[in-house]
Protein backbone atom coordinates (compact mmCIF):
# COMPACT_ATOMS: atom_id res chain seq x y z
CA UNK A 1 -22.62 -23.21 27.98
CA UNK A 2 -24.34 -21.82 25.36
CA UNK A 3 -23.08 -19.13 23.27
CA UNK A 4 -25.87 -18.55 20.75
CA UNK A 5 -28.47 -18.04 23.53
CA UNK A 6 -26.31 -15.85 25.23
CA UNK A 7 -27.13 -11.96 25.30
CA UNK A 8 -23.09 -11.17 23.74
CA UNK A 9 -25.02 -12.92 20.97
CA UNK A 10 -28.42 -11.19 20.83
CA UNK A 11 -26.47 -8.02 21.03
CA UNK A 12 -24.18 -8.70 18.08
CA UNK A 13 -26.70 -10.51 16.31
CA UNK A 14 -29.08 -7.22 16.39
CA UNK A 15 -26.14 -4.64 16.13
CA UNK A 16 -23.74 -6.44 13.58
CA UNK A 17 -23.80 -4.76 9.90
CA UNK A 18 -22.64 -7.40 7.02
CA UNK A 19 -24.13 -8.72 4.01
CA UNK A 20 -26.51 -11.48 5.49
CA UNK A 21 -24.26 -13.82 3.50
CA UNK A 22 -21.44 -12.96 5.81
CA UNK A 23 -23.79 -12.92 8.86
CA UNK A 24 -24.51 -16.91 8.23
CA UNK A 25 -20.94 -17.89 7.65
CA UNK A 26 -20.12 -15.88 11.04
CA UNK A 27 -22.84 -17.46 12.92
CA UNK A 28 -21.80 -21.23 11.73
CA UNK A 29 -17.84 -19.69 12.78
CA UNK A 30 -19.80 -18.88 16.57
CA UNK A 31 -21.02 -22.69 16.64
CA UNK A 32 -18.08 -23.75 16.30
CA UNK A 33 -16.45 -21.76 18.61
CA UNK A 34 -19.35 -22.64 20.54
CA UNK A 35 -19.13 -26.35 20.67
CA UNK A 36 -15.53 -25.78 21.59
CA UNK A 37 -16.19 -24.47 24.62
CA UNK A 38 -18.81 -27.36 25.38
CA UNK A 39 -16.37 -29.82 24.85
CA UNK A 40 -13.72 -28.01 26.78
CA UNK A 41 -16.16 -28.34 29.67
CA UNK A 42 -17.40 -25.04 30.22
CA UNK A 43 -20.46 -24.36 31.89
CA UNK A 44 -22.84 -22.27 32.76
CA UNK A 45 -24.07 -18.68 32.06
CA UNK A 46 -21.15 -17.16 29.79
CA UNK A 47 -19.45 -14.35 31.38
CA UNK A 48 -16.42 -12.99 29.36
CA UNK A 49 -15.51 -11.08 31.79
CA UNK A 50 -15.58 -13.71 34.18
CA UNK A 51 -14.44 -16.51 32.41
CA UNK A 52 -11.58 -18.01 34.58
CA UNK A 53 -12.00 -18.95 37.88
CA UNK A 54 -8.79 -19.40 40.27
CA UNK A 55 -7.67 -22.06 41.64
CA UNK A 56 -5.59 -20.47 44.18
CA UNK A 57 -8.47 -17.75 45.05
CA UNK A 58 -11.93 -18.86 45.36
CA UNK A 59 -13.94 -16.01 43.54
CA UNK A 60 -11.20 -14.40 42.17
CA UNK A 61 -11.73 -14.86 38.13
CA UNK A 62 -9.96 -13.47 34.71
CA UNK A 63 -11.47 -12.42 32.22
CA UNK A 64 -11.54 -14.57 28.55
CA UNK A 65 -7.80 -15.31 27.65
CA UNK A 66 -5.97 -15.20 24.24
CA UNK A 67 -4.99 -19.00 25.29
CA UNK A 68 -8.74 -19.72 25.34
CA UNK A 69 -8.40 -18.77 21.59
CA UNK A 70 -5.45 -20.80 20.54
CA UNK A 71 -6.54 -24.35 22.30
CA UNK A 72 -9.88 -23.37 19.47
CA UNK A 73 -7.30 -22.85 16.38
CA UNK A 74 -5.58 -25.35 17.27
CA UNK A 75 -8.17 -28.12 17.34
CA UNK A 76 -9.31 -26.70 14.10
CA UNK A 77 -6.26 -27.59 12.68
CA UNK A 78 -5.21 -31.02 13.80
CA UNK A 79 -8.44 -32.33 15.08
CA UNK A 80 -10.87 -30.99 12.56
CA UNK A 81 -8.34 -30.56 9.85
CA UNK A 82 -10.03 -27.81 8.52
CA UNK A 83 -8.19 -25.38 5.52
CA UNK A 84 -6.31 -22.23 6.62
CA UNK A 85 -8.91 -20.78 4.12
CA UNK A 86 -11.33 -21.93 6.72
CA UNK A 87 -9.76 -20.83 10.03
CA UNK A 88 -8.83 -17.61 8.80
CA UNK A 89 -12.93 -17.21 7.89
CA UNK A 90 -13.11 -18.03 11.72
CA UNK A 91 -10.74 -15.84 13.17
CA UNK A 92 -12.29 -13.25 10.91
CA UNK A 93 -15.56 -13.84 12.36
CA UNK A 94 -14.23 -13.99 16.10
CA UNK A 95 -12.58 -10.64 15.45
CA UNK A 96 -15.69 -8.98 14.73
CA UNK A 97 -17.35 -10.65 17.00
CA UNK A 98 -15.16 -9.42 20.39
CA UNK A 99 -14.24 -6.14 18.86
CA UNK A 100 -18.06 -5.23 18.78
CA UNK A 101 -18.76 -6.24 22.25
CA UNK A 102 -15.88 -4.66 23.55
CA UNK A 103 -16.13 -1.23 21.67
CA UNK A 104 -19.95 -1.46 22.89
CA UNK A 105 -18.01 -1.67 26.13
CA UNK A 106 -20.07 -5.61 26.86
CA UNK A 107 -16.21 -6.95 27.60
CA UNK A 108 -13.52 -5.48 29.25
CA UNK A 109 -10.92 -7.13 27.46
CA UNK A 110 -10.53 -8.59 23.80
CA UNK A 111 -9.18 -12.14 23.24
CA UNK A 112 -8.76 -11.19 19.79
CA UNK A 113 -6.53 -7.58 19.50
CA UNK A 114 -3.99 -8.96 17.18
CA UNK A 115 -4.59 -12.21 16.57
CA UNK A 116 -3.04 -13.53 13.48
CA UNK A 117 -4.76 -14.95 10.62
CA UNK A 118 -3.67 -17.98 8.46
CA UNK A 119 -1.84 -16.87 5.25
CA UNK A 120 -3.36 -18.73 2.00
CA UNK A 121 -3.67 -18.21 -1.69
CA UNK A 122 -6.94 -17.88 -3.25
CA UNK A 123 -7.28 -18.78 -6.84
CA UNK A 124 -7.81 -15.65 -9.13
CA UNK A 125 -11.45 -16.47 -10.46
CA UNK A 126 -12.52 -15.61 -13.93
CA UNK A 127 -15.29 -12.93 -13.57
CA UNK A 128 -13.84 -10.10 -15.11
CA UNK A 129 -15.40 -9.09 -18.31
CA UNK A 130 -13.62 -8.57 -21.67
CA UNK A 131 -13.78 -4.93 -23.18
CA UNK A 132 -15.51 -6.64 -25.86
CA UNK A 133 -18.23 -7.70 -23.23
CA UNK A 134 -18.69 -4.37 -21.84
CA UNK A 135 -19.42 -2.63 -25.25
CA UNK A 136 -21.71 -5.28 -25.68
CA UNK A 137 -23.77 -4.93 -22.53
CA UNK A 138 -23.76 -1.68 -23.00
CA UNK A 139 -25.37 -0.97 -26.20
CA UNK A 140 -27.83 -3.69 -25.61
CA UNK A 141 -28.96 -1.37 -22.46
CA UNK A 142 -28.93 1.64 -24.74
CA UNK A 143 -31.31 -0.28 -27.67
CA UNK A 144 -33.42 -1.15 -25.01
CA UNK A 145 -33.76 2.94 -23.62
CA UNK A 146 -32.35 4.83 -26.14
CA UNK A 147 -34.12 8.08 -24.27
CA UNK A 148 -34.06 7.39 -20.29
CA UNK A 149 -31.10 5.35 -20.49
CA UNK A 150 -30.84 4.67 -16.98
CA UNK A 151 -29.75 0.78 -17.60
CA UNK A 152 -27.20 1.63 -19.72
CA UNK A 153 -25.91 4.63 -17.45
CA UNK A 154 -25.97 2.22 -14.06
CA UNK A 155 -23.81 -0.14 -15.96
CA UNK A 156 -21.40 2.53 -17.20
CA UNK A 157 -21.10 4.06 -13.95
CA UNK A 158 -20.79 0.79 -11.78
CA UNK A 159 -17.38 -0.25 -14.72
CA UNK A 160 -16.09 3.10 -14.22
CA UNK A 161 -16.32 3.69 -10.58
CA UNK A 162 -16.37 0.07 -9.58
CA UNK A 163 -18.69 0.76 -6.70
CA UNK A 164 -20.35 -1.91 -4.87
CA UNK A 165 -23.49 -2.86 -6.07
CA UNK A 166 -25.09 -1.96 -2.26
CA UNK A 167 -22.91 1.34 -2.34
CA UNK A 168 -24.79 2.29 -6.23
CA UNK A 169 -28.04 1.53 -4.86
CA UNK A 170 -28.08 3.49 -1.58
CA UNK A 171 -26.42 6.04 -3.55
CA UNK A 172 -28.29 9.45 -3.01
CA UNK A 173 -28.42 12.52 -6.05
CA UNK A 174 -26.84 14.91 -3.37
CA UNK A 175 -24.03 12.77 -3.03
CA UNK A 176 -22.65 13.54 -6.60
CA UNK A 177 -21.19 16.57 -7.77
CA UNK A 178 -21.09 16.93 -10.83
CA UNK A 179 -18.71 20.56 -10.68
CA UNK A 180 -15.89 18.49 -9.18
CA UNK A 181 -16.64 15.21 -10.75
CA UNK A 182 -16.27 13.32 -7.88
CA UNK A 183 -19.09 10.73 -5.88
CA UNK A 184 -18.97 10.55 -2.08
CA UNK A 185 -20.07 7.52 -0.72
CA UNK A 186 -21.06 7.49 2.82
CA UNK A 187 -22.86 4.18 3.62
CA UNK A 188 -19.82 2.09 2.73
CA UNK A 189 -20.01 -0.54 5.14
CA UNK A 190 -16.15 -2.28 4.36
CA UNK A 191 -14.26 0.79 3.09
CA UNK A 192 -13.39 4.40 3.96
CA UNK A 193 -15.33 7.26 2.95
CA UNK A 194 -13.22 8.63 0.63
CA UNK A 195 -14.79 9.99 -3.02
CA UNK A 196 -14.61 8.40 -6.09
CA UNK A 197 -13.63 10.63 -9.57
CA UNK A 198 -15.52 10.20 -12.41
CA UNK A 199 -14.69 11.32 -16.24
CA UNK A 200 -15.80 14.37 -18.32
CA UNK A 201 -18.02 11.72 -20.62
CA UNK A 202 -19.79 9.70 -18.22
CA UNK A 203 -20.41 13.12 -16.25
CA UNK A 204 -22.35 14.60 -19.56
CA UNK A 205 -24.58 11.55 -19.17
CA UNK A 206 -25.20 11.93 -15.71
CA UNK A 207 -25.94 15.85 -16.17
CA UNK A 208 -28.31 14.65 -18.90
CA UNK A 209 -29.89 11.90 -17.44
CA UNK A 210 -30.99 13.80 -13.43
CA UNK A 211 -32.32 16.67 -16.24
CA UNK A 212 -34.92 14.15 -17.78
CA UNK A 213 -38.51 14.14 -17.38
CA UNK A 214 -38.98 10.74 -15.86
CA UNK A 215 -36.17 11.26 -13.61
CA UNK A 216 -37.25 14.54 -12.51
CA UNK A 217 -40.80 13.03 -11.61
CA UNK A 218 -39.31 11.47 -8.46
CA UNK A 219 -37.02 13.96 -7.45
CA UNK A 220 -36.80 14.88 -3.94
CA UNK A 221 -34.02 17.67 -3.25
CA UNK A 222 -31.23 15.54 -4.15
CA UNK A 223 -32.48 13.09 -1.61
CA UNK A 224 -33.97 10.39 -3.85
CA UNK A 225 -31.32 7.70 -5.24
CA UNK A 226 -29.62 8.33 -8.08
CA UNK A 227 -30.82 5.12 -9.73
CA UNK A 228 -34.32 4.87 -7.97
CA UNK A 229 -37.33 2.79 -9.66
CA UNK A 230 -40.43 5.45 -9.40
CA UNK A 231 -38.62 6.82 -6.70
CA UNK A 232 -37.69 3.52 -4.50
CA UNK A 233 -34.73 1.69 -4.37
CA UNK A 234 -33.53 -0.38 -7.05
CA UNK A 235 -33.31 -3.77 -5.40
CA UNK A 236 -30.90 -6.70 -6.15
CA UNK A 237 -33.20 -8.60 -7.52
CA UNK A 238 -33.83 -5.59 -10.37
CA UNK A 239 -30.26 -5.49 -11.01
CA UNK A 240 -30.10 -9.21 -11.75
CA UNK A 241 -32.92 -9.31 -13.79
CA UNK A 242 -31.41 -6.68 -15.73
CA UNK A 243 -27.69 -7.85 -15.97
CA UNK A 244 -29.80 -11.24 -17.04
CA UNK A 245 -31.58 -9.84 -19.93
CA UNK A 246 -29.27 -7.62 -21.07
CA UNK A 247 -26.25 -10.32 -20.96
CA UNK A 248 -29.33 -12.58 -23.55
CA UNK A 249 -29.31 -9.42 -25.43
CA UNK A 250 -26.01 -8.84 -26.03
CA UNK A 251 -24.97 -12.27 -26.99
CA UNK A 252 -23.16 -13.19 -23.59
CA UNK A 253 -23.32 -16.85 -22.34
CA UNK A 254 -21.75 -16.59 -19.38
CA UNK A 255 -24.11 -15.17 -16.05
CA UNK A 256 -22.64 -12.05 -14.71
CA UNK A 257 -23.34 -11.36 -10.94
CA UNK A 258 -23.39 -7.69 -9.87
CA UNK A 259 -20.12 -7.91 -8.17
CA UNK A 260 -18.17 -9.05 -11.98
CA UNK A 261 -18.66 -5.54 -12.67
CA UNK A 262 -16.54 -4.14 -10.25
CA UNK A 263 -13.67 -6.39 -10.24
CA UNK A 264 -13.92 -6.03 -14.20
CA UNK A 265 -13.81 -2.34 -13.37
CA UNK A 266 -10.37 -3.08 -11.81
CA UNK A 267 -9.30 -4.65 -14.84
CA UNK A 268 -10.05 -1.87 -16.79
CA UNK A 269 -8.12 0.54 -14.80
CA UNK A 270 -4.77 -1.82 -15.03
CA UNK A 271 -5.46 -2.45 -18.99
CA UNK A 272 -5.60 1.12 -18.90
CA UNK A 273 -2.67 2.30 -17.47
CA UNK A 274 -3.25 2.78 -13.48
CA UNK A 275 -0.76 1.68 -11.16
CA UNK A 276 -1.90 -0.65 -8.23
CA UNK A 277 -2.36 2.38 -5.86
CA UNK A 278 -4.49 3.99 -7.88
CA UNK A 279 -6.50 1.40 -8.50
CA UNK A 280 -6.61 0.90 -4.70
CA UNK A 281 -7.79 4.43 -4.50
CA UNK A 282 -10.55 4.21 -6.60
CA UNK A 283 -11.89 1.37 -4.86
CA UNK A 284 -11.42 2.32 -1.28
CA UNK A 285 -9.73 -0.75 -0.34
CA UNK A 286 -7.70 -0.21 3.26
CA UNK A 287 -5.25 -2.43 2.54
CA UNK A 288 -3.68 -3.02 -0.65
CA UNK A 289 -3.68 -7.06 -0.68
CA UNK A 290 -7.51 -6.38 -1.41
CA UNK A 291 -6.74 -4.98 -4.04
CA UNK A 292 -4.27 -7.21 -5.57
CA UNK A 293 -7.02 -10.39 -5.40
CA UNK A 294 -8.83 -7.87 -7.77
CA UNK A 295 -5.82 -6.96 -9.96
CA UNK A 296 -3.56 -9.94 -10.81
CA UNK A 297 -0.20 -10.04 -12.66
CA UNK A 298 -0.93 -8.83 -16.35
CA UNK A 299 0.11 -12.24 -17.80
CA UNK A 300 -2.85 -13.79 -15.87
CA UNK A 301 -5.06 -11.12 -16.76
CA UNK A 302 -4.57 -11.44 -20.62
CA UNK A 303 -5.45 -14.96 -20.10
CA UNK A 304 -8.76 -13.96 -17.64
CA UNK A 305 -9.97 -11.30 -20.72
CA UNK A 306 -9.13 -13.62 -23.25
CA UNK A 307 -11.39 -16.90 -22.02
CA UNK A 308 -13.85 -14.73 -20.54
């Protein structure tokens, strides 16, 4: 029986919308659910639907069973002696897995509905940047454009909206309004599409920067993105290049991924006053334990901000 040649497989494989970091780690989650079910001694074409036969009934069968599910876990955990870090990174990845074929109607039942995942603590990482840090980056992005500015403004907007660096790259001109001050992000791929506010400063900038002539070369109706390179999209690469250059410019010896700058835009927001809601708010997070792996007890923080 196997599962990676199977057409569940192809189908999620083509139709399943993650960062392709989180595509491998759910594929090598499949194998292993995979070689489970070789070991178990299933065989043949997989048919979820179909999976148990009877006993009792030849030709009756049931479909895939939640027990199917636990006898997996379990071996994890006493056999493999894997973390609960790790099996909850599993049962993650079979969630997604059976709740896409089964809302693309593939399955008529899901193993998964419910299933629990391991509880664990994961250590609060030091990525944040200190306020002295920000200032820095920034005005070594505003020496290097003092007119266009565009470096300096996609840093100042990603540590005060604490977007995702794929949300501030897909972002389109139409999508901000600049009346109400607020963003609306619609290809958010983990969040809901709720807007994001932005301040009266930072919305002077933006006002003056889609008004300039280089800008204004590739604009397309509000259509183009807001931070577009000669009108394409700014790609990751770009954006670590710049965050590279611009950290050597400023002084900083530590590399700062993309991602640093919006979990040191959390930071900001609790230095600054926001209460945990808020900050969940502003980052779109559905539940609020998210947010707290962003946001950690003040006496950590000061420690974070202060080695950082």
């Amino acid at each position: 029986m196997t599962l990676l040649r199977s057409h569940y497989f192809q189908f999620w494989n083509t139709n399943f919308r993650r960062s392709d970091s989180t595509k491998d780690n759910h594929i090598i989650a499949l194998k292993r659910f995979e070689a489970f079910l070789q070991r178990e001694g299933f065989e043949g074409e997989i048919n979820f639907d179909q999976f148990h036969a009877s006993r009792d009934y030849p030709g009756r069968y049931l479909p895939i069973q939640r027990q199917v599910i636990d006898r997996f876990v379990m071996g994890l955990k006493h056999n493999e002696q894997v973390t609960d870090r790790l099996i909850a990174e599993t049962i993650t990845a079979l969630r997604r897995f059976f709740e896409l074929l089964h809302d693309m109607d593939l399955i008529e039942h899901n193993p998964m509905i419910g299933y629990p995942r391991p509880k664990f603590e994961s250590p609060i990482q030091n990525t944040a940047l200190s306020k002295e840090g920000c200032c820095a980056l920034l005005r070594a992005a505003l020496f290097r454009s003092p007119f266009y500015r565009q470096e300096f403004l996609f840093i100042w907007f990603m540590l005060i909206t604490g977007l995702r660096i794929s949300e501030v790259r897909f972002l389109r001109r139409k999508r901000l309004n600049l009346e109400t001050r607020t963003v609306h992000v619609f290809e958010a791929a983990k969040t809901d599409h709720r807007p994001v506010a932005i301040p009266e400063d930072l919305t002077s900038e933006l006002e003056r920067y889609v008004q300039h002539t280089e800008y204004l070369k590739y604009a397309n109706q509000g259509d183009e993105y807001l931070f577009h390179q000669q009108g394409k999209i700014m790609t990751v690469g770009k954006v670590k290049r710049i965050l590279s250059e611009l950290s050597h410019d400023a002084g900083i010896t530590r590399h700062i991924r993309p991602h640093d700058l919006r979990r040191t835009a959390a930071y900001l927001m609790q230095t600054g006053g926001m209460d945990i809601v808020e900050i969940q708010n502003q980052l779109r997070h559905k539940n609020l334990g998210t947010t707290l792996r962003y946001v950690p007890p003040l006496a950590d923080l000061t420690k974070i901000l202060e080695d950082t």
